[in-house]
N, C-alpha and C. Protein backbone atom coordinates (compact mmCIF):
# COMPACT_ATOMS: atom_id res chain seq x y z
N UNK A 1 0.84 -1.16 0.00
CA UNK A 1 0.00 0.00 0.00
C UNK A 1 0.89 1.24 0.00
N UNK A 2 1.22 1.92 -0.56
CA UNK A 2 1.43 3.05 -1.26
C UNK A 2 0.76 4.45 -0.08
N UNK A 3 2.18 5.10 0.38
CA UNK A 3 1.70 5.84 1.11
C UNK A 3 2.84 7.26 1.19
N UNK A 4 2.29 8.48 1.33
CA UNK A 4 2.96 9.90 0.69
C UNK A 4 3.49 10.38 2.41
N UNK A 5 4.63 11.42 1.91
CA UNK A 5 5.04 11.53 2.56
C UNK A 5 4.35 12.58 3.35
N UNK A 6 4.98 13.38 4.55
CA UNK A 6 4.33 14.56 5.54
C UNK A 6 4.95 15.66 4.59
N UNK A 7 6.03 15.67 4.20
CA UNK A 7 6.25 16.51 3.53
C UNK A 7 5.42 16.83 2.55
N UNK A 8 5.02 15.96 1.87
CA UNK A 8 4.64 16.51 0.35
C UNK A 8 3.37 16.42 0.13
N UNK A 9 2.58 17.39 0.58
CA UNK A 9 0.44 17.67 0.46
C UNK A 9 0.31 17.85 -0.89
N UNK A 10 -0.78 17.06 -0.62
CA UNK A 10 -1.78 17.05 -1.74
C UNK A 10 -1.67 18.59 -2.24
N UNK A 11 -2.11 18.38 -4.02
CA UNK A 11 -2.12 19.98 -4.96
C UNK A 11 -3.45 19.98 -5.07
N UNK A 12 -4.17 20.96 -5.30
CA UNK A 12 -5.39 21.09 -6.02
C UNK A 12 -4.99 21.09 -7.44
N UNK A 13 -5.86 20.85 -8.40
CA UNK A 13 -5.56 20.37 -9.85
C UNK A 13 -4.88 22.18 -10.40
N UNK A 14 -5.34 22.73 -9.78
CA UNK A 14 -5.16 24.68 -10.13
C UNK A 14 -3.49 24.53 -10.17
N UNK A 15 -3.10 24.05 -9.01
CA UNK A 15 -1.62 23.97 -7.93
C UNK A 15 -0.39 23.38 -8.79
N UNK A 16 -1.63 21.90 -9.45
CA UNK A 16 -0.72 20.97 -10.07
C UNK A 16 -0.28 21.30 -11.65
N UNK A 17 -1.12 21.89 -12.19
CA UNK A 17 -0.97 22.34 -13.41
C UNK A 17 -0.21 23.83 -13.88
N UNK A 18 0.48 24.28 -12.56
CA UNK A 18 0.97 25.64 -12.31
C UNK A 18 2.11 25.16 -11.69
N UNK A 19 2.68 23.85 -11.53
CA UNK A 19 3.83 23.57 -10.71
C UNK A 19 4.62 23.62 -11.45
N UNK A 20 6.03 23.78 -11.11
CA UNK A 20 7.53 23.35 -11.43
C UNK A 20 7.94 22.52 -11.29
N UNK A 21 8.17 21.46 -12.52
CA UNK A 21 8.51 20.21 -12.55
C UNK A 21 9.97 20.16 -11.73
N UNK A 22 10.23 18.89 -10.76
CA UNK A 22 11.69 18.90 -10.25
C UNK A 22 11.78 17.32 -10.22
N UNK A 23 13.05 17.06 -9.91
CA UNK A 23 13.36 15.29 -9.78
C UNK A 23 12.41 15.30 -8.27
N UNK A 24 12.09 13.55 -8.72
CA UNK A 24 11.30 13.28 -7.36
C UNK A 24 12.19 11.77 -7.21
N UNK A 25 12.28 11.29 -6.02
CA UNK A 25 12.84 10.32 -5.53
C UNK A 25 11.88 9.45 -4.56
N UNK A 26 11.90 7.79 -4.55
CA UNK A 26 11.09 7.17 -3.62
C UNK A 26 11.81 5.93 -3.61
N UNK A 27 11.30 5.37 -2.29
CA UNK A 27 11.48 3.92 -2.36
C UNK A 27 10.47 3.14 -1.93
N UNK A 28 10.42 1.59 -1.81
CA UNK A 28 9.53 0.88 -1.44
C UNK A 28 10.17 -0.54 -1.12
N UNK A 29 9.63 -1.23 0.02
CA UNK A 29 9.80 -2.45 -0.16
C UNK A 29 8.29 -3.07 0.30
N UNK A 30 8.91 -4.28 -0.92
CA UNK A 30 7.41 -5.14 -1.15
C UNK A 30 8.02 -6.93 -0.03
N UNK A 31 7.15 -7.33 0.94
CA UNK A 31 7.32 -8.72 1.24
C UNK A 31 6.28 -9.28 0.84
N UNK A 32 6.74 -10.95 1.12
CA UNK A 32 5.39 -11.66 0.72
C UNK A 32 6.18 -13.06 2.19
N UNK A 33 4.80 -13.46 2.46
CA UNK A 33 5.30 -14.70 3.43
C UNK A 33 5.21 -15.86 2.78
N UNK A 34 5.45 -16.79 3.44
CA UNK A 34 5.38 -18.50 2.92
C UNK A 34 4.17 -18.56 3.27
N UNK A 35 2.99 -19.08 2.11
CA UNK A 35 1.95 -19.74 2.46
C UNK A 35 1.87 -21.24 1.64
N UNK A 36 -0.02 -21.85 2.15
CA UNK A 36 0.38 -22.88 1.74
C UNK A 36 1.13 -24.15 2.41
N UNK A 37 0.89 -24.83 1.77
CA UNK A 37 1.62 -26.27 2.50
C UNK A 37 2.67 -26.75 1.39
N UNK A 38 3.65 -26.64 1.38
CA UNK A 38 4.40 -26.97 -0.07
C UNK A 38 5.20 -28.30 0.36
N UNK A 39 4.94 -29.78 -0.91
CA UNK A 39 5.19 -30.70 -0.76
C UNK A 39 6.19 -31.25 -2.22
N UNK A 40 7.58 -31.34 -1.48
CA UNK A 40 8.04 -31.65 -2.39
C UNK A 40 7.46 -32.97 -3.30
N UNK A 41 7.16 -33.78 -3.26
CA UNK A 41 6.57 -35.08 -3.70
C UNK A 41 5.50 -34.80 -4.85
N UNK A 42 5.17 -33.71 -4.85
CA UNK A 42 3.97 -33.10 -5.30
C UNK A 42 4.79 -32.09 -7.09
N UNK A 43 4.16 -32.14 -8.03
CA UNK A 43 4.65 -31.45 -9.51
C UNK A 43 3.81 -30.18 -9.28
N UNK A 44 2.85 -29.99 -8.55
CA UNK A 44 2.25 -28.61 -8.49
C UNK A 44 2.49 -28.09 -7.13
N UNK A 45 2.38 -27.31 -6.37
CA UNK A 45 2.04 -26.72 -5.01
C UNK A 45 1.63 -25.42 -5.20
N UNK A 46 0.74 -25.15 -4.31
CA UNK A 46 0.31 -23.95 -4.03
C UNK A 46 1.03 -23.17 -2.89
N UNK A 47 1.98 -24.11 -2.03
CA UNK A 47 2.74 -23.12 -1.02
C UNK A 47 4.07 -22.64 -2.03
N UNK A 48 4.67 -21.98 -1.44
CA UNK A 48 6.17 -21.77 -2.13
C UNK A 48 6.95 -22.52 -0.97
N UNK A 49 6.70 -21.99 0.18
CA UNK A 49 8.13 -22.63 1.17
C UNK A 49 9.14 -21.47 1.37
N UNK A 50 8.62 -20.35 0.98
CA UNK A 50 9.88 -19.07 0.62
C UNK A 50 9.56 -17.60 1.32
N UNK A 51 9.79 -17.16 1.85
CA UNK A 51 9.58 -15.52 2.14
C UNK A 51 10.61 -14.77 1.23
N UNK A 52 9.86 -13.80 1.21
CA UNK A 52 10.74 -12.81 -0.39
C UNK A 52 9.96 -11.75 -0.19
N UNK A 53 11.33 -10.84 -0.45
CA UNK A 53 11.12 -9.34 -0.05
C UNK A 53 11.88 -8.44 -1.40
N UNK A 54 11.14 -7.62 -1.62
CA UNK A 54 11.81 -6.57 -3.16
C UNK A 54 11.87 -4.96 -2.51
N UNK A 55 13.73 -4.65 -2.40
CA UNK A 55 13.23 -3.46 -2.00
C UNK A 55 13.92 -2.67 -3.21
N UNK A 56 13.13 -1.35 -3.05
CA UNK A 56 12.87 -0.67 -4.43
C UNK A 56 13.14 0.90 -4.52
N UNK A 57 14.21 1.27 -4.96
CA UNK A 57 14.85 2.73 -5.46
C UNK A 57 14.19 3.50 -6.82
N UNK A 58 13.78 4.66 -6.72
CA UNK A 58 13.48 5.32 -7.84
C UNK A 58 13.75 6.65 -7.79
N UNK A 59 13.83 7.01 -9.47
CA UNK A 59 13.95 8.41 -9.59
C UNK A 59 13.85 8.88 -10.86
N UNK A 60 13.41 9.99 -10.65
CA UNK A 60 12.36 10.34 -11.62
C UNK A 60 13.01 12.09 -12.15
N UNK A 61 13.56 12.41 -13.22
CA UNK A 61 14.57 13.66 -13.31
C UNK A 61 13.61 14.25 -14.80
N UNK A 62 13.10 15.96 -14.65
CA UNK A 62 12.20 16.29 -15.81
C UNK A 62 13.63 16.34 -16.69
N UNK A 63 13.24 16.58 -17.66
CA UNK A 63 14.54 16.92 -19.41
C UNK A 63 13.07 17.23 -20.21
N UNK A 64 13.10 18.84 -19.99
CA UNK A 64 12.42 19.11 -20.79
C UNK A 64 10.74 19.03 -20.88
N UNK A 65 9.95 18.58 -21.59
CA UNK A 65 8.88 18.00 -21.65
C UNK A 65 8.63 16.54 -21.31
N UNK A 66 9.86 16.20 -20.94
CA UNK A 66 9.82 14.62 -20.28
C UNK A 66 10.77 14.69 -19.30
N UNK A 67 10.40 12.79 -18.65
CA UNK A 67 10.61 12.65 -17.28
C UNK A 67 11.94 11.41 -17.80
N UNK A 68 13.04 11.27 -17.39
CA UNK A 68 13.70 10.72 -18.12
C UNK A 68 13.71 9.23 -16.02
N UNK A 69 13.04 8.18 -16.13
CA UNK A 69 12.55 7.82 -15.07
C UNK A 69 13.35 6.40 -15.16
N UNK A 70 14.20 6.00 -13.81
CA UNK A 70 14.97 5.06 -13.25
C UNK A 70 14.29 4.38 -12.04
N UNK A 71 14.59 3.16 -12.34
CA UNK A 71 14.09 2.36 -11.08
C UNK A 71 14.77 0.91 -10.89
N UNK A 72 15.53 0.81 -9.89
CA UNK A 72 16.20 -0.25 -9.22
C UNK A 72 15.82 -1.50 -8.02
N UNK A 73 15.33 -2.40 -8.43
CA UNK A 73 14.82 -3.52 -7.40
C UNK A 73 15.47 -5.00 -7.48
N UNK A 74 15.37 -5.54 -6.39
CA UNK A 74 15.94 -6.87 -6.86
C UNK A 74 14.89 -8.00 -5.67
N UNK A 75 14.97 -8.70 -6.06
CA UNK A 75 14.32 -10.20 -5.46
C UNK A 75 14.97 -11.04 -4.75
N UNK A 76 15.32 -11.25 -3.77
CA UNK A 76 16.49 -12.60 -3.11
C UNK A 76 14.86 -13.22 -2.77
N UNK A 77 15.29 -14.10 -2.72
CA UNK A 77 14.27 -15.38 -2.14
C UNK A 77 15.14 -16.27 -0.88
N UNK A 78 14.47 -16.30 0.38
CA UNK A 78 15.13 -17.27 1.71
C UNK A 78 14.36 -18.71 1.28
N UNK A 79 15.08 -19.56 1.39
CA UNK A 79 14.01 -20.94 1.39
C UNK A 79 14.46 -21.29 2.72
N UNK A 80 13.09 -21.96 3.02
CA UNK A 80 12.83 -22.57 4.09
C UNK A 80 13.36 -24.06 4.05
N UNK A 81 13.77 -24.31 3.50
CA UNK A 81 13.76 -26.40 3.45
C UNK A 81 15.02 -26.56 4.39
């Protein structure tokens, strides 16, 4: 869930369309838990057996009439077995 900072209030559309574009910067990390019952013996499972977490760098620089926009994440996966 996606959530703004104290710093940075809401524009009215008047505010937003009258602003000065500048670089904006964020991050995020995404987890997920092990669910499921995961059986090796088994060709399908619905558990994984894994917790995995993505954490996530961005940035976002105007050039002009465009946003020239970077973003860095990666995936490790822990197994449980």
């Amino acid at each position: 869930m996606p959530t703004g900072s104290a710093a940075c209030p809401a524009l009215t559309p008047e505010e937003f369309a009258r602003r000065e574009q500048a670089t904006s910067a964020g991050i995020s990390l995404t987890m997920s838990a092990t669910t499921g019952q995961y059986l090796p013996s088994r060709l399908v499972n619905i558990g994984a057996n894994r917790w995995g977490f993505r954490p996530e760098i961005g940035i976002s620089q105007p050039y002009g009439n465009w946003f020239l926009p970077r973003l860095e994440g990666r995936t490790p996966c822990i197994d449980l077995a």
